[in-house]
C-alpha atoms as a PDB file:
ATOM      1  CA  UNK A   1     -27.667  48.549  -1.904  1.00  0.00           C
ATOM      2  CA  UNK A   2     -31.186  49.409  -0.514  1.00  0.00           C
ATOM      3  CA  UNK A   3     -31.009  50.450   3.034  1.00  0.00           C
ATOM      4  CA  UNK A   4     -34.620  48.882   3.468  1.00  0.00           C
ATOM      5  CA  UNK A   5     -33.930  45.446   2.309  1.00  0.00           C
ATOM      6  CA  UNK A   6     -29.974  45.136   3.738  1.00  0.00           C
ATOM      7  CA  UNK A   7     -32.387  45.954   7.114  1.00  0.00           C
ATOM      8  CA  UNK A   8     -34.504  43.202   6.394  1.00  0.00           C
ATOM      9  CA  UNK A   9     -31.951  40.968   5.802  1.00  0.00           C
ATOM     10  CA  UNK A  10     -29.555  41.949   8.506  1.00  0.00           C
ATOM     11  CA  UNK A  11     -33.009  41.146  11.602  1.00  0.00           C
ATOM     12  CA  UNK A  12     -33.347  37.871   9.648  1.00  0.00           C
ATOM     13  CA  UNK A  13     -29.950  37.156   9.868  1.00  0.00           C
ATOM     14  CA  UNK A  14     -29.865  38.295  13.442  1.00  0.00           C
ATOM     15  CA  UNK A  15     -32.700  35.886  13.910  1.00  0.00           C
ATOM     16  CA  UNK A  16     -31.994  32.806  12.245  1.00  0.00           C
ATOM     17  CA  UNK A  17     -28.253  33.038  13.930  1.00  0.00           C
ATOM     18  CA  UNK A  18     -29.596  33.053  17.985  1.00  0.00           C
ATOM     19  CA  UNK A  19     -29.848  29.313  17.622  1.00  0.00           C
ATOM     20  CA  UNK A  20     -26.071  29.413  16.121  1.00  0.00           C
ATOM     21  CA  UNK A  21     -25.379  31.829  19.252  1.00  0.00           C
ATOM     22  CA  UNK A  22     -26.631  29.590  21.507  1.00  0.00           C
ATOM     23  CA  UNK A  23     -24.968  26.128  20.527  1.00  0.00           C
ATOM     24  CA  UNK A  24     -22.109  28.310  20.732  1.00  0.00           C
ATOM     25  CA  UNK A  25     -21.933  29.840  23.581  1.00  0.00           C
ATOM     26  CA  UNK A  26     -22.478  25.874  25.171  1.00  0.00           C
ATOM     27  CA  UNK A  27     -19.806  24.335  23.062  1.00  0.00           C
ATOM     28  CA  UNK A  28     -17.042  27.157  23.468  1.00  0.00           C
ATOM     29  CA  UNK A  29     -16.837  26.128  27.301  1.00  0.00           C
ATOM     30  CA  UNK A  30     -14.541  23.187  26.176  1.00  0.00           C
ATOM     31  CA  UNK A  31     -12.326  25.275  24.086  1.00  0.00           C
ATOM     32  CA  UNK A  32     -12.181  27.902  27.047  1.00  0.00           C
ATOM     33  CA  UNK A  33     -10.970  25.018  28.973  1.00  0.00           C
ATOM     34  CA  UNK A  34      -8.290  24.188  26.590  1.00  0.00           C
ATOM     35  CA  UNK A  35      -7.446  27.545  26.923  1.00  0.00           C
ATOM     36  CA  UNK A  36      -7.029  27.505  30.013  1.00  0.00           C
ATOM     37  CA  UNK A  37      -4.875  24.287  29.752  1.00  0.00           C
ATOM     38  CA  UNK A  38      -2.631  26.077  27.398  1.00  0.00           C
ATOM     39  CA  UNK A  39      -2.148  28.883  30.449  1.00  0.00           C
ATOM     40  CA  UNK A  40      -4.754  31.530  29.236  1.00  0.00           C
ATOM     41  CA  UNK A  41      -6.020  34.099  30.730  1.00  0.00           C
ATOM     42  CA  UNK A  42     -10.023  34.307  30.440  1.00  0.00           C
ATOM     43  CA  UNK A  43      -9.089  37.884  28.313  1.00  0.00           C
ATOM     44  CA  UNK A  44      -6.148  35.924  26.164  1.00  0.00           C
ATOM     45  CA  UNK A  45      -8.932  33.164  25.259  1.00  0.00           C
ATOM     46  CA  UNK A  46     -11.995  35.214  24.421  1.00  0.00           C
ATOM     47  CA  UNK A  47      -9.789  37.838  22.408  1.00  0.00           C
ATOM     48  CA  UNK A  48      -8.431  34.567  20.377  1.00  0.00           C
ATOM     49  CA  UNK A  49     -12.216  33.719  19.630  1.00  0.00           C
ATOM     50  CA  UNK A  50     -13.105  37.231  18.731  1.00  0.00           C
ATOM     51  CA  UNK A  51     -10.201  37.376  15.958  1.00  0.00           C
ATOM     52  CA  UNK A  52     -10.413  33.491  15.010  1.00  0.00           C
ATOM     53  CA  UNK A  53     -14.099  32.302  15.270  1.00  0.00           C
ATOM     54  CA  UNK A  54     -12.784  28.571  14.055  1.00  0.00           C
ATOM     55  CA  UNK A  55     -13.084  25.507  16.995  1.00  0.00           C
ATOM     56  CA  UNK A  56     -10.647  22.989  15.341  1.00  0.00           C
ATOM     57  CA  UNK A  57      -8.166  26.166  14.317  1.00  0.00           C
ATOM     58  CA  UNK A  58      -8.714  27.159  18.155  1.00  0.00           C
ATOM     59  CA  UNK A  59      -8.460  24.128  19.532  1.00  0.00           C
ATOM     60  CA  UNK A  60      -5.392  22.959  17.315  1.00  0.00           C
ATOM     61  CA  UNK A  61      -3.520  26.205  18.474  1.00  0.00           C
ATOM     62  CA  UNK A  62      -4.156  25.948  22.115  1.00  0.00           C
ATOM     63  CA  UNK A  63      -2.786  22.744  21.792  1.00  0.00           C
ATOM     64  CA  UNK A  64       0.517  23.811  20.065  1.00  0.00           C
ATOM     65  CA  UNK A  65       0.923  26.670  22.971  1.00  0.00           C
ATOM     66  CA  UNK A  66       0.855  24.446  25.438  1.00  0.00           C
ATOM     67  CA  UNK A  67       3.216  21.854  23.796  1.00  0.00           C
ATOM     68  CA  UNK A  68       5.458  24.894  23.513  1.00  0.00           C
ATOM     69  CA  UNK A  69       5.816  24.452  20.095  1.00  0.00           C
ATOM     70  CA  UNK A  70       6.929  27.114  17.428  1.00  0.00           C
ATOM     71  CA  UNK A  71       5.331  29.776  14.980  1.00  0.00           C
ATOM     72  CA  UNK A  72       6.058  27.819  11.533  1.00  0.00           C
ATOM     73  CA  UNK A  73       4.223  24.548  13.685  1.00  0.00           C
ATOM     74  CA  UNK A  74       1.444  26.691  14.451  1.00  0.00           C
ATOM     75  CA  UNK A  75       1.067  28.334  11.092  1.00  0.00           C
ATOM     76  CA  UNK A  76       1.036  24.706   9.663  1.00  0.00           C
ATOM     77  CA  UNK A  77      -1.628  23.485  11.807  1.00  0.00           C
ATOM     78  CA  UNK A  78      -3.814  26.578  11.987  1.00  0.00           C
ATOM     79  CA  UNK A  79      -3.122  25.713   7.757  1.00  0.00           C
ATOM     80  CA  UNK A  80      -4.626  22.410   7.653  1.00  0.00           C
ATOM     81  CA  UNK A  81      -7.201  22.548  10.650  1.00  0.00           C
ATOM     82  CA  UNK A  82      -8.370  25.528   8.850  1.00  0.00           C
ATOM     83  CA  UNK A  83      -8.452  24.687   4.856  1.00  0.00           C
ATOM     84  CA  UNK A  84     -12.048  24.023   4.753  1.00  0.00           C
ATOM     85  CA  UNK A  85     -12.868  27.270   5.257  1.00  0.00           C
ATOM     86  CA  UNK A  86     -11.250  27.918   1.593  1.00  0.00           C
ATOM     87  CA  UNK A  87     -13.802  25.906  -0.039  1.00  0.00           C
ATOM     88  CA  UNK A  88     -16.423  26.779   2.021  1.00  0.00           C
ATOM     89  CA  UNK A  89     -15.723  30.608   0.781  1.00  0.00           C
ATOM     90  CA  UNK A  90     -15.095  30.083  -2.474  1.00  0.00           C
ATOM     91  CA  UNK A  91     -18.792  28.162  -2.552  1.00  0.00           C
ATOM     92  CA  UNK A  92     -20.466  30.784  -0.687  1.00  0.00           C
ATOM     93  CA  UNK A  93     -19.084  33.548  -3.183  1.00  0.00           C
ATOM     94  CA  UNK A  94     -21.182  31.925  -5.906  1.00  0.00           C
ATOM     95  CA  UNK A  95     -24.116  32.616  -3.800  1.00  0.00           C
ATOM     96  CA  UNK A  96     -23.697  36.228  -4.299  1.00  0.00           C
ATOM     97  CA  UNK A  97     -24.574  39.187  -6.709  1.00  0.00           C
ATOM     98  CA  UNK A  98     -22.308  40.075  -8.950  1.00  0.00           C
ATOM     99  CA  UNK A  99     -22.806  43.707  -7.687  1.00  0.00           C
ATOM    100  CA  UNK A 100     -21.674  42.414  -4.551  1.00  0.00           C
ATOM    101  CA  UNK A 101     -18.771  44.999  -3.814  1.00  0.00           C
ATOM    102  CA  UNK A 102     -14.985  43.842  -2.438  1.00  0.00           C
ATOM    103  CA  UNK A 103     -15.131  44.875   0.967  1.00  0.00           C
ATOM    104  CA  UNK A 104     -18.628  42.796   1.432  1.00  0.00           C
ATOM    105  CA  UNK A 105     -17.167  39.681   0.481  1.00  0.00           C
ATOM    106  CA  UNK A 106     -14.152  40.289   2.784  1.00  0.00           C
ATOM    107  CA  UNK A 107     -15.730  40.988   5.509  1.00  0.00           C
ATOM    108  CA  UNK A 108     -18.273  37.775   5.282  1.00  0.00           C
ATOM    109  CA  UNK A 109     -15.116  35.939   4.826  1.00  0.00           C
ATOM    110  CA  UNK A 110     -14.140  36.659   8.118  1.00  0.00           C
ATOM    111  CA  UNK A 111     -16.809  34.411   9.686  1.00  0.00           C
ATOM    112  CA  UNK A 112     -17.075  31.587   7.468  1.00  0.00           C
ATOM    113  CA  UNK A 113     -18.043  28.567   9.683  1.00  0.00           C
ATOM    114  CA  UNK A 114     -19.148  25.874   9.612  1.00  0.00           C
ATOM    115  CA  UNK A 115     -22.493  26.263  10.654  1.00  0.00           C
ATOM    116  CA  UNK A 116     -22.918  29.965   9.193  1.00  0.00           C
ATOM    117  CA  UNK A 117     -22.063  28.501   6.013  1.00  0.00           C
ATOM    118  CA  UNK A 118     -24.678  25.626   6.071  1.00  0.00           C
ATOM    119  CA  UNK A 119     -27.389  28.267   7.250  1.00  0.00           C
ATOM    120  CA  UNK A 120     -25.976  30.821   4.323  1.00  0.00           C
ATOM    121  CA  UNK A 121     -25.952  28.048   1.089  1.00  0.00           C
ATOM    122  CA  UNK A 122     -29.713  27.303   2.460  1.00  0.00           C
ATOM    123  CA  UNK A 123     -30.971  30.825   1.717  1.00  0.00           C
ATOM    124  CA  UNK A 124     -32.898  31.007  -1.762  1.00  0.00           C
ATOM    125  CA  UNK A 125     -31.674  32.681  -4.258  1.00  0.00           C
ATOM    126  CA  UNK A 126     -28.957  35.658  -4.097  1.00  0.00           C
ATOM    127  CA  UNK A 127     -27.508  36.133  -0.955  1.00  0.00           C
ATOM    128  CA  UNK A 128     -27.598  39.374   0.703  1.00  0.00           C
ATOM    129  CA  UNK A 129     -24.041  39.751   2.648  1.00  0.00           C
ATOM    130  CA  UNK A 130     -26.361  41.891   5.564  1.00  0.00           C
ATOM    131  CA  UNK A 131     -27.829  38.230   6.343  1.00  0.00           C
ATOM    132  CA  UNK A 132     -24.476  37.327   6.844  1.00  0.00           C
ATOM    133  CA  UNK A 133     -23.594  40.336   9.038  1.00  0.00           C
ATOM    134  CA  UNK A 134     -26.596  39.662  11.166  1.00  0.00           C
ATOM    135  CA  UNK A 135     -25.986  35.979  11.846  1.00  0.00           C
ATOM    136  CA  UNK A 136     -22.280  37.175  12.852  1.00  0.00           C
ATOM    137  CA  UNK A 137     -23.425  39.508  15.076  1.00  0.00           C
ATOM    138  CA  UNK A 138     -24.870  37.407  17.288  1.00  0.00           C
ATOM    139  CA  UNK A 139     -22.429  34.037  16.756  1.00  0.00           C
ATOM    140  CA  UNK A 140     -19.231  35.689  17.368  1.00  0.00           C
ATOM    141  CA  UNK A 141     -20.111  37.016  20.960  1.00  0.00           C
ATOM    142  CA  UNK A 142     -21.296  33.747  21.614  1.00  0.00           C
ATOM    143  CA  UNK A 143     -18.324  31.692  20.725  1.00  0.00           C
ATOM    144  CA  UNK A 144     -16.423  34.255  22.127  1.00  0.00           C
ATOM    145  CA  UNK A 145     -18.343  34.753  25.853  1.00  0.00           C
ATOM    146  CA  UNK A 146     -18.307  31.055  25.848  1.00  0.00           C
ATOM    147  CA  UNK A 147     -14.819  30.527  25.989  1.00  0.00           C
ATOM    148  CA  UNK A 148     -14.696  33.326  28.324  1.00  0.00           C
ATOM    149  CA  UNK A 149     -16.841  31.541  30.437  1.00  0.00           C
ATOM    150  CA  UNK A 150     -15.002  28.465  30.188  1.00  0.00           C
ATOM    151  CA  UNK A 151     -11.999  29.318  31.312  1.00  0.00           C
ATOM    152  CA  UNK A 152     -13.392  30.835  34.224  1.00  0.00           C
ATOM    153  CA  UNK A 153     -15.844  27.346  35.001  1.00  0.00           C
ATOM    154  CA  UNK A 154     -13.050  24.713  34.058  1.00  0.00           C
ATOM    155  CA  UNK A 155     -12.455  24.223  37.548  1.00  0.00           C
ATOM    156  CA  UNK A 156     -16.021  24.316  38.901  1.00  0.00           C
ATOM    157  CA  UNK A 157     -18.148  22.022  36.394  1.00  0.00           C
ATOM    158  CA  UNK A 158     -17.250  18.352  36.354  1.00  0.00           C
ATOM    159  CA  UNK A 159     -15.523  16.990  33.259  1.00  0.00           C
ATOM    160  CA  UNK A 160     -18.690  14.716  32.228  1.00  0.00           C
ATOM    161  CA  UNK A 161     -20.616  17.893  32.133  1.00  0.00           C
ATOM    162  CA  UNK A 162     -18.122  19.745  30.352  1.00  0.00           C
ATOM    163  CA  UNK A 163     -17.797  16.983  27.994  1.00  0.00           C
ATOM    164  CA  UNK A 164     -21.711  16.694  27.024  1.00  0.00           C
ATOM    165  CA  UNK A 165     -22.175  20.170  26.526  1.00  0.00           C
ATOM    166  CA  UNK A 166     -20.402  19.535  22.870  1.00  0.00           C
ATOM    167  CA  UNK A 167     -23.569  17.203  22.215  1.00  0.00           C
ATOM    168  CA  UNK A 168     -25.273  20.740  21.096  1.00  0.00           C
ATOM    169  CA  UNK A 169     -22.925  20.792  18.368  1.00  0.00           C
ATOM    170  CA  UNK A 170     -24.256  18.127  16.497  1.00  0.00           C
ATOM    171  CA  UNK A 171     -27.940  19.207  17.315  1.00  0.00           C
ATOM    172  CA  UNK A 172     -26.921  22.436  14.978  1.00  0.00           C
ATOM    173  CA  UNK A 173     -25.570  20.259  12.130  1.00  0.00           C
ATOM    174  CA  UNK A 174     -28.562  18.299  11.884  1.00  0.00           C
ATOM    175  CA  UNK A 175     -30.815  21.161  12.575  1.00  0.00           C
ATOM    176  CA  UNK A 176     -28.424  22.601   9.126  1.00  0.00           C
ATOM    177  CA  UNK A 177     -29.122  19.472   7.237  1.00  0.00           C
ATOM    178  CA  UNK A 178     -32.246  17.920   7.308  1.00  0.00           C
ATOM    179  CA  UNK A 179     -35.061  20.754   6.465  1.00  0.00           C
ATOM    180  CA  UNK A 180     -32.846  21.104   2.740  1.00  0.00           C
ATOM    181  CA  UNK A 181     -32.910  17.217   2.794  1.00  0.00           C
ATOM    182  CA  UNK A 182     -36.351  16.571   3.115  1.00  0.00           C
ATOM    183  CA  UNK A 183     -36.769  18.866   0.118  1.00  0.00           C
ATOM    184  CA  UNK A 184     -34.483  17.572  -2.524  1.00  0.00           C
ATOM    185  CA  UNK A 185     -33.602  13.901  -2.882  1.00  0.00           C
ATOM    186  CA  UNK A 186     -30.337  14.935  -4.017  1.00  0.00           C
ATOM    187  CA  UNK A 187     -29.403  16.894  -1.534  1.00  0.00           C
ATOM    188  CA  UNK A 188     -30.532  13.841   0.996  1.00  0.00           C
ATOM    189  CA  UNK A 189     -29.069  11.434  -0.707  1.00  0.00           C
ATOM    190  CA  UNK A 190     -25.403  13.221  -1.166  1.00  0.00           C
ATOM    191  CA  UNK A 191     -25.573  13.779   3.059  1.00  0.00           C
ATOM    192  CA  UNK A 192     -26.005  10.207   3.493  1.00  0.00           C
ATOM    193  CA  UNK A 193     -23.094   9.369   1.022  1.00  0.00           C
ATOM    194  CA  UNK A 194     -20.865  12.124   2.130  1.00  0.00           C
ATOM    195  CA  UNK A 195     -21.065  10.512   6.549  1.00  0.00           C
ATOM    196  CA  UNK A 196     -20.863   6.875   4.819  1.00  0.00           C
ATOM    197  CA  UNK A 197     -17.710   7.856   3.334  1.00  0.00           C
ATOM    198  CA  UNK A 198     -16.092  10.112   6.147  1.00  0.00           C
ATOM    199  CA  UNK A 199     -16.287   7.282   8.510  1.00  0.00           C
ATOM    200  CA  UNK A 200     -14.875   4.870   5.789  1.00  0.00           C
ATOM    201  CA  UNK A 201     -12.239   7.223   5.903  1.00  0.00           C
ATOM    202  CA  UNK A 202     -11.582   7.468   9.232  1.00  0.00           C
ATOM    203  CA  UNK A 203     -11.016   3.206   9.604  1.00  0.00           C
ATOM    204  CA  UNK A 204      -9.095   2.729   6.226  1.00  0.00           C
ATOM    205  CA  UNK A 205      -5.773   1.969   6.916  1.00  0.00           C
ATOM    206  CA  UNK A 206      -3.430   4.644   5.551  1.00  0.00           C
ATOM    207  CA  UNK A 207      -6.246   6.980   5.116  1.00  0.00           C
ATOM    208  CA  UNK A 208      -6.939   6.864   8.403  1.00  0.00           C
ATOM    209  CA  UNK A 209      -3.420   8.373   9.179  1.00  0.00           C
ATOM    210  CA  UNK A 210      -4.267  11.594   7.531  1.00  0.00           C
ATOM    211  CA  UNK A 211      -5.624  15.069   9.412  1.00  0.00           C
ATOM    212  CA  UNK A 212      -9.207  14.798   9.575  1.00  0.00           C
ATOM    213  CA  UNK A 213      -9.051  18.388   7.764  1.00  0.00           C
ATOM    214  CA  UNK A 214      -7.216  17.173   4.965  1.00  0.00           C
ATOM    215  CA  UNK A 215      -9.665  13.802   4.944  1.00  0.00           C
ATOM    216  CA  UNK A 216     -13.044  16.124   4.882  1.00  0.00           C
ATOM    217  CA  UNK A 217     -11.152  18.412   2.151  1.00  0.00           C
ATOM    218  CA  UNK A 218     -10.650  15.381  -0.265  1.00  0.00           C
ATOM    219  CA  UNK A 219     -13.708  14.086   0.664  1.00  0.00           C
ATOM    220  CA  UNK A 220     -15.534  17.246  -0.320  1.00  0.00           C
ATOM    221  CA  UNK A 221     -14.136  18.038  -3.000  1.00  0.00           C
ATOM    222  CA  UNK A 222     -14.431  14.626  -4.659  1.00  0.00           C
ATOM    223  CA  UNK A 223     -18.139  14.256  -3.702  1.00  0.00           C
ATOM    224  CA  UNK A 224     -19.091  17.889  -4.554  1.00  0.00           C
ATOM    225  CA  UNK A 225     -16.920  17.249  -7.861  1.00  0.00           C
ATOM    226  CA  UNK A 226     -19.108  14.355  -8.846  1.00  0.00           C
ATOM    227  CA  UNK A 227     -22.388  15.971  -8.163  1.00  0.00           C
ATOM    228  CA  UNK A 228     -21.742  19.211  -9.937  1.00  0.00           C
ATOM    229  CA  UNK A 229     -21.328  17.362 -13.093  1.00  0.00           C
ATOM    230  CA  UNK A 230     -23.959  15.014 -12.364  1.00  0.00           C
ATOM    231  CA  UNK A 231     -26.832  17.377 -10.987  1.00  0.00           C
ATOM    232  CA  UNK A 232     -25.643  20.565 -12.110  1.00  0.00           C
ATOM    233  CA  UNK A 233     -27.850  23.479 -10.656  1.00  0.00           C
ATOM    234  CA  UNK A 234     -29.487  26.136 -12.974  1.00  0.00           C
ATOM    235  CA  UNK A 235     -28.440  29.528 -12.579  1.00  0.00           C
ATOM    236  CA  UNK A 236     -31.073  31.568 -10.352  1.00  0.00           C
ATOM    237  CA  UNK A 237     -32.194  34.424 -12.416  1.00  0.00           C
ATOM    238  CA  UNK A 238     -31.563  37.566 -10.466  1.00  0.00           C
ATOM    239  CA  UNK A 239     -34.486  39.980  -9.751  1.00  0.00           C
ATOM    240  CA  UNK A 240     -34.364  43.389  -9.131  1.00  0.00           C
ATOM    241  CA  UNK A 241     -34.974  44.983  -5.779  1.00  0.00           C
END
């Protein structure tokens, strides 16, 4: 790869992460708190976040360690808290050059979330895994120092606090969504459809019952299904660097 342009794309990575590093580092108190719930040390919970940069994952598995339960329940929940992710990668790996080596794609699979993902698919064209490596660089210390931090605050900040610092969350999903929205009608148009239906989900009876991972996995596979065939998107012709 050129050493020039992986630079280039590694600062604007770097750059267009800080906002993803900074709803983190806000939202990762609560999850520092849970660790600390669970009977984590400050360490024990920002180690966790280093190796598994995933909130519901996180948050599912602090909950199993401090129900005491076993390995095969945690496996099973880290399983279905974390499925999306699958999808998620096997979308993003479309995104990139078929020169793209091994190694690259593993190690961008490593920090496939949520909001990493919606800021990667928005990138024209071919995506350069360096824009990947930037945005990481900056949104794993983040999530990580966050939970730190929240571990060592759960006892100092008030719950109500606490609780609204999650708001930030959301600000990053829309922040994610609507610039791509405003541009396609599709795109708009399939967002709208796709919240419509996850909170139909979530008050169906029955359907309601089911993991919220495994309700967003039907749900996105169904709806990305149906638009695939019915707005297929032309391959982007690849030009040389």
């Amino acid at each position: 790869m050129d050493r020039q342009k992986n630079k280039y794309y590694y600062l604007k990575g770097i750059k267009n992460g800080m906002p993803i590093c900074l709803g983190y580092l806000a939202v990762s108190f609560t999850l520092g708190i849970t660790a600390r719930n669970a009977g984590m040390t400050a360490w024990q919970a920002m180690l966790t976040s280093l190796a598994c940069n995933a909130s519901a994952g996180q948050y599912a598995g602090f909950t199993v360690i401090a129900a005491g339960g076993t390995y095969f329940e945690m496996v099973l929940m880290e399983l279905v808290a974390n499925a999306r992710y699958l999808l998620m990668s096997c979308s993003l790996s479309q995104k990139f050059s078929s020169e793209t080596g091994l190694l690259h794609r593993l190690l961008v699979g490593f920090d496939v979330t949520d909001e990493i993902f919606g800021v990667a698919v928005s990138e024209p064209g071919k995506l350069n895994p360096f824009y990947n490596y930037g945005m990481m660089t900056v949104a794993i210390p983040g999530w990580s120092l966050g939970t730190f931090f929240g571990v060592i605050m759960g006892n100092i900040l008030p719950a109500n606090i606490v609780s609204a610092l999650s708001v930030g969350l959301y600000g990053m999903f829309l922040a994610i969504i609507i610039p791509p929205a405003r541009k396609n009608k599709v795109i708009a148009a399939l967002v709208t459809i796709s919240m419509v239906s996850s909170y139909i989900f979530s008050r169906l009876p029955v359907i309601s019952d089911i993991s919220s991972g495994i309700r967003t996995i039907i749900l996105t596979v169904a709806i990305a299904g149906i638009a695939a065939i019915l707005f297929p998107v032309k391959e982007e012709t690849e030009h040389a660097a």
